[in-house]
C-alpha atoms as a PDB file:
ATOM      1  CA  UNK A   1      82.418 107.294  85.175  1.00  0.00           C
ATOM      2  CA  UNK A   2      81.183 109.449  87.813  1.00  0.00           C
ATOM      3  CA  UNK A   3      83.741 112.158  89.535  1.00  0.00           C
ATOM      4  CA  UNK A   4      83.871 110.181  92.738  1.00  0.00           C
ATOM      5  CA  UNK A   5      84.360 107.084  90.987  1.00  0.00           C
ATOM      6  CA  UNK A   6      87.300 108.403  88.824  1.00  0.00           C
ATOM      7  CA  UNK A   7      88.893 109.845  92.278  1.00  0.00           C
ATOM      8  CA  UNK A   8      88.629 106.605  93.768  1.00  0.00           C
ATOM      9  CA  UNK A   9      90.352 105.198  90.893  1.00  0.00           C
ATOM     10  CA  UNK A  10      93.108 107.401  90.998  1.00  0.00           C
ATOM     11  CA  UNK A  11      93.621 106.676  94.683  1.00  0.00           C
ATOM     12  CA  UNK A  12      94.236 102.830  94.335  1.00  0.00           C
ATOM     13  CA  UNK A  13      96.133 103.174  91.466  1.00  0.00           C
ATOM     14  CA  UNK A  14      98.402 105.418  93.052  1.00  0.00           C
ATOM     15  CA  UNK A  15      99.334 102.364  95.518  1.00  0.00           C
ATOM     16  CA  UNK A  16     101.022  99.977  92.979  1.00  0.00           C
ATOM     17  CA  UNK A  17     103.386 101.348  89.760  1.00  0.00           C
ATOM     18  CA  UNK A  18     101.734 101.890  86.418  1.00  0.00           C
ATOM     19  CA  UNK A  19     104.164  99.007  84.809  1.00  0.00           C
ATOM     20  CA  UNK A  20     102.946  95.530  85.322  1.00  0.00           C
ATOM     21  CA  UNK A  21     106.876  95.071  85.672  1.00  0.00           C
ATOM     22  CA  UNK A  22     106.807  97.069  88.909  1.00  0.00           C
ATOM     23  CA  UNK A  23     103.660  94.850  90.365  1.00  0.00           C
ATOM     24  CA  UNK A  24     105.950  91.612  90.469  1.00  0.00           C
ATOM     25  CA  UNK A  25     108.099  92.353  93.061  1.00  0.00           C
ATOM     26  CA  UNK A  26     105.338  93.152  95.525  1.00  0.00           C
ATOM     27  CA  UNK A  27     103.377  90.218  94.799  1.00  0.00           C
ATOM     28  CA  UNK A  28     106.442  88.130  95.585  1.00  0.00           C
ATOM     29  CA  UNK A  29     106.501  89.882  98.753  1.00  0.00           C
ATOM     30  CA  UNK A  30     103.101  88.507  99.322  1.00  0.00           C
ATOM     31  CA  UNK A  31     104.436  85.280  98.406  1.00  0.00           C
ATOM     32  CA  UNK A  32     107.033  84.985 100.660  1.00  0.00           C
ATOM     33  CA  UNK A  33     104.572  86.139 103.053  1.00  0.00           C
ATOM     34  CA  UNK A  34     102.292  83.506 102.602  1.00  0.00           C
ATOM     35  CA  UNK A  35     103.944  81.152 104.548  1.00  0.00           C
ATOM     36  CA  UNK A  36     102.783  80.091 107.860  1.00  0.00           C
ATOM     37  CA  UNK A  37     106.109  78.794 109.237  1.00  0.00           C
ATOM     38  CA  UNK A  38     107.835  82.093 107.828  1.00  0.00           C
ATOM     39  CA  UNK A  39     105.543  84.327 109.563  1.00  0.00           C
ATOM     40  CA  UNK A  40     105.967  82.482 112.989  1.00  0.00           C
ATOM     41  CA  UNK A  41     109.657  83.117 112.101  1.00  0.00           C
ATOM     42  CA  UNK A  42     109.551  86.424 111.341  1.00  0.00           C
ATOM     43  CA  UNK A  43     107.082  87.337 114.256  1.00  0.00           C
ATOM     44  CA  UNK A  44     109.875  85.497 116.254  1.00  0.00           C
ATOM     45  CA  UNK A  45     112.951  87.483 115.291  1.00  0.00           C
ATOM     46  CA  UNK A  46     110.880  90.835 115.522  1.00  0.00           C
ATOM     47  CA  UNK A  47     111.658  90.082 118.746  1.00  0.00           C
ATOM     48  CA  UNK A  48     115.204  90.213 118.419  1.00  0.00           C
ATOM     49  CA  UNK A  49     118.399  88.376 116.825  1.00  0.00           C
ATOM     50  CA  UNK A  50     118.630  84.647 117.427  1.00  0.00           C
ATOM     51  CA  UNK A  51     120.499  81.877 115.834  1.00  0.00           C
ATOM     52  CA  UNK A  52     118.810  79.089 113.588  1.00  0.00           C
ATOM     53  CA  UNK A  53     118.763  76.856 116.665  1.00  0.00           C
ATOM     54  CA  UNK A  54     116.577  79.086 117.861  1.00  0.00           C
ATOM     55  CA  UNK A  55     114.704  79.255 115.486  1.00  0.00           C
ATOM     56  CA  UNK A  56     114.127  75.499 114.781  1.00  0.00           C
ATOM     57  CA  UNK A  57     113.365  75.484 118.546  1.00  0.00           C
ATOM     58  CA  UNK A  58     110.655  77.928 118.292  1.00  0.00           C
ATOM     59  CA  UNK A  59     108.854  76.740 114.929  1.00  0.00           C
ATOM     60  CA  UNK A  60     109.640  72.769 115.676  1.00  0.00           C
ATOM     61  CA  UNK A  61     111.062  71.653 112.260  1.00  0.00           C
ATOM     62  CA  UNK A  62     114.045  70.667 111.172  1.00  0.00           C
ATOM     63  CA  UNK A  63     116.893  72.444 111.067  1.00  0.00           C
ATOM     64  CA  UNK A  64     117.261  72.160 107.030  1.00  0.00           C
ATOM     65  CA  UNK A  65     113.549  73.353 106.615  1.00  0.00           C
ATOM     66  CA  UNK A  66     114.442  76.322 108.664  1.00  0.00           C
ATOM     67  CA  UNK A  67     117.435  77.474 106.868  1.00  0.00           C
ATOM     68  CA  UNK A  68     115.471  77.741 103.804  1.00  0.00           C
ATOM     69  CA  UNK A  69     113.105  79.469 105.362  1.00  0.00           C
ATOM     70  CA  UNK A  70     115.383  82.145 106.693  1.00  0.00           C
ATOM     71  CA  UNK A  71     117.263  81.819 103.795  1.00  0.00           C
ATOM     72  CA  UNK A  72     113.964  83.005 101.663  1.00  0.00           C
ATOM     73  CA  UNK A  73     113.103  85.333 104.217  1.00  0.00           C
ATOM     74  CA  UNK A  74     116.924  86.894 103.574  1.00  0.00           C
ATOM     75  CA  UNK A  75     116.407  87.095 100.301  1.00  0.00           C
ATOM     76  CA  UNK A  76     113.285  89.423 100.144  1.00  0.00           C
ATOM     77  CA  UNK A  77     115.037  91.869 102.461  1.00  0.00           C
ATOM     78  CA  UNK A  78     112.830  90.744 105.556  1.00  0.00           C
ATOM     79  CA  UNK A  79     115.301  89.442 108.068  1.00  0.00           C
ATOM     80  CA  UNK A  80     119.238  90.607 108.233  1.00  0.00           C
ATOM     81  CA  UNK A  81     121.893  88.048 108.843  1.00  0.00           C
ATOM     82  CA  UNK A  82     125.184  88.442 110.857  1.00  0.00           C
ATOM     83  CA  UNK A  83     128.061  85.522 111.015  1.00  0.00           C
ATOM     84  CA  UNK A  84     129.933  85.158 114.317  1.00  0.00           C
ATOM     85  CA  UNK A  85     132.368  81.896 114.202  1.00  0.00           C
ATOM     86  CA  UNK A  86     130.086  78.800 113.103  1.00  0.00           C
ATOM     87  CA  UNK A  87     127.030  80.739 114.064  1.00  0.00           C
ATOM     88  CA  UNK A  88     124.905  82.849 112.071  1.00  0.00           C
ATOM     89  CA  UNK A  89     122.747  85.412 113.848  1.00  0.00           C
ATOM     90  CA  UNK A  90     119.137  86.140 111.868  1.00  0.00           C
ATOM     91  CA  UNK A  91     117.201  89.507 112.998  1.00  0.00           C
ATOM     92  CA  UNK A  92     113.786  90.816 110.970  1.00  0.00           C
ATOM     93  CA  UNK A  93     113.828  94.986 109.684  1.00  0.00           C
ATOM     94  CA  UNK A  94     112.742  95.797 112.967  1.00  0.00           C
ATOM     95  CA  UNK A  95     109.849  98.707 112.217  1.00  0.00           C
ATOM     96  CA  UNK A  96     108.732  98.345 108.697  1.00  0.00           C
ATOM     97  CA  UNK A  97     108.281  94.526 109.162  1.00  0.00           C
ATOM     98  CA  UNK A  98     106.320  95.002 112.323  1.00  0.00           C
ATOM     99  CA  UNK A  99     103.939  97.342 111.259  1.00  0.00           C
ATOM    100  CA  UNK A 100     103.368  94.673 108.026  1.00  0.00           C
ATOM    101  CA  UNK A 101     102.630  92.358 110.092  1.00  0.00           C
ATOM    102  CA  UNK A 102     100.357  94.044 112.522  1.00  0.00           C
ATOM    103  CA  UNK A 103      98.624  95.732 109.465  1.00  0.00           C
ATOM    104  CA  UNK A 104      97.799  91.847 107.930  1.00  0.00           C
ATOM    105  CA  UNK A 105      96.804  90.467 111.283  1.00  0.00           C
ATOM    106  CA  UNK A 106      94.070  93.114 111.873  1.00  0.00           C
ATOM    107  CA  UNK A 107      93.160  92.636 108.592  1.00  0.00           C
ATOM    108  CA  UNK A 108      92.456  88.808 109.260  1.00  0.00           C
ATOM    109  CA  UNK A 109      90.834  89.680 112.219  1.00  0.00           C
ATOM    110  CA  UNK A 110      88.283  91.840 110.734  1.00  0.00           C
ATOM    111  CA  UNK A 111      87.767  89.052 107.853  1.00  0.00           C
ATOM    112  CA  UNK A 112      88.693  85.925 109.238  1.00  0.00           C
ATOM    113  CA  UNK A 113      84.906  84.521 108.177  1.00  0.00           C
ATOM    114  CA  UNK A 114      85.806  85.216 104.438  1.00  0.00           C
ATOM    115  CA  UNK A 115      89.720  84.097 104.497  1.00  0.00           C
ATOM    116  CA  UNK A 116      88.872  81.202 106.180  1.00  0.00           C
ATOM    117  CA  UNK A 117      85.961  80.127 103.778  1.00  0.00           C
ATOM    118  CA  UNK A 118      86.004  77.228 101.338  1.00  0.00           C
ATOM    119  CA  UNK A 119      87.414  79.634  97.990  1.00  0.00           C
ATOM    120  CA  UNK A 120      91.036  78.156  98.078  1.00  0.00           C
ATOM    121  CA  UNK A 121      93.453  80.892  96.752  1.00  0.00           C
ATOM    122  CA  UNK A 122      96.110  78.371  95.372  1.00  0.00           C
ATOM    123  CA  UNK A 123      93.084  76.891  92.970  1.00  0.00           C
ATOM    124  CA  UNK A 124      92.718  73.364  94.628  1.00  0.00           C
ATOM    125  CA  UNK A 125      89.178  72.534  95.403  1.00  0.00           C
END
């Protein structure tokens, strides 16, 4: 392996842990990413706190689909909730989620040809 080659190497690695163990918890982050609905939530409540009515105004589902939703979104660390009375009050981690998302959307702007070719990620055909 060429100098250059083995730097390169070295770089990339650098970006995940050397345990496979470390590696799952960022690929679930992916997962929960992966979501259409969640990331038209989360885009949403980078914009500031709102309640799930809100939310199931903005995305046009049900309330129950929401709420899991959120409640998955909660659970990866991506969106704080407060409780007020019978309300509860979702808002996303203002700065690093916003730059995650910006990051994958220019991302899928410069590749949109090959993410939105016929290879199907999930397997199906």
């Amino acid at each position: 392996m060429s100098t250059n080659a083995q730097a390169r190497k070295t770089d990339v690695a650098r970006l995940l842990p050397a345990e496979a163990a470390g590696i799952d918890p960022i690929a679930r982050l992916f997962r929960a990413l992966g979501d259409p609905t969640r990331l038209r939530l989360l885009e949403f409540l980078l914009t500031g706190e709102h309640t799930v009515g809100d939310c199931v105004a903005q995305v046009d589902l049900s309330q129950s689909r929401v709420s899991r939703h959120l409640a998955i979104l909660a659970s990866c660390g991506f969106v704080t909730l407060r409780r007020a009375g019978r309300f509860t009050y979702y808002r996303a981690v203002d700065k690093p989620m916003a730059d995650l998302v910006r990051q994958a959307r220019a991302f899928a702007e410069k590749n949109t040809a090959a993410l939105l070719s016929r290879i199907r990620l999930d397997g199906g055909r």
